[in-house]
Protein backbone atom coordinates (compact mmCIF):
# COMPACT_ATOMS: atom_id res chain seq x y z
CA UNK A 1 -17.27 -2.06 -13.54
CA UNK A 2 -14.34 -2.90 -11.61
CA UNK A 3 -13.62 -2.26 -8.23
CA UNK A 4 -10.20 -0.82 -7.44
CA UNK A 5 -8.72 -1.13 -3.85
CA UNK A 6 -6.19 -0.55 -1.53
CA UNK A 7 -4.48 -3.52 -0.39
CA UNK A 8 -2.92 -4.24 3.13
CA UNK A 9 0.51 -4.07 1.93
CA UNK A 10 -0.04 -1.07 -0.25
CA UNK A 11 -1.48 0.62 2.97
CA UNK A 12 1.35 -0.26 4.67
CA UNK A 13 4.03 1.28 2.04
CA UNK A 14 1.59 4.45 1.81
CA UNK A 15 1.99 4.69 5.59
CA UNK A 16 5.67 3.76 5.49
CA UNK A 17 6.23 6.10 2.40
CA UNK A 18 4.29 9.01 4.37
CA UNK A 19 6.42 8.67 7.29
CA UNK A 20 9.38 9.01 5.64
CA UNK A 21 8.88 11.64 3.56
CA UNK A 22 7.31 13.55 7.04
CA UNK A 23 10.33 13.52 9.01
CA UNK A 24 11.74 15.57 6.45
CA UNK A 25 8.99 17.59 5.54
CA UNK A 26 5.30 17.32 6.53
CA UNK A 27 3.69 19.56 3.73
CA UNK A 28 5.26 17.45 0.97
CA UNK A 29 4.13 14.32 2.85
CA UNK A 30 0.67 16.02 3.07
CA UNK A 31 0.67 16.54 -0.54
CA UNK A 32 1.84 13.22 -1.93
CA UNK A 33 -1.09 11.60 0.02
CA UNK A 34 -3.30 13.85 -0.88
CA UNK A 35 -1.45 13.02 -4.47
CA UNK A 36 -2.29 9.60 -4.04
CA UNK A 37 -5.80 10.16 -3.26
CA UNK A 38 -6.37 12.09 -5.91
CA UNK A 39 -4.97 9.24 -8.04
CA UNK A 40 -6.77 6.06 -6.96
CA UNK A 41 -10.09 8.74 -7.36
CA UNK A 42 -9.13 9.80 -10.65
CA UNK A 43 -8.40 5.50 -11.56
CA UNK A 44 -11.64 4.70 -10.67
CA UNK A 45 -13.36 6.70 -13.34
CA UNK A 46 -11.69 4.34 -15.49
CA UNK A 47 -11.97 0.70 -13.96
């Protein structure tokens, strides 16, 4: 099976992304995250 991961830079645009988006609006920035999560998760069913 392969392993799926988060790398450095994509942690760093995930931060970046969730910062933005928070200034704005912290719910929606909760929920894309929590999006994201969900995501990488639901991905790794499948690597």
């Amino acid at each position: 099976m392969m392993e799926l991961f988060w790398t450095p830079q994509a942690i760093r645009d995930r931060d970046d992304i969730y910062d933005y988006i928070e200034a704005d609006s912290p719910a929606a920035a909760l929920a894309l995250d929590e999006l994201f999560s969900k995501k990488h998760e639901y991905s790794q069913s499948y690597a």
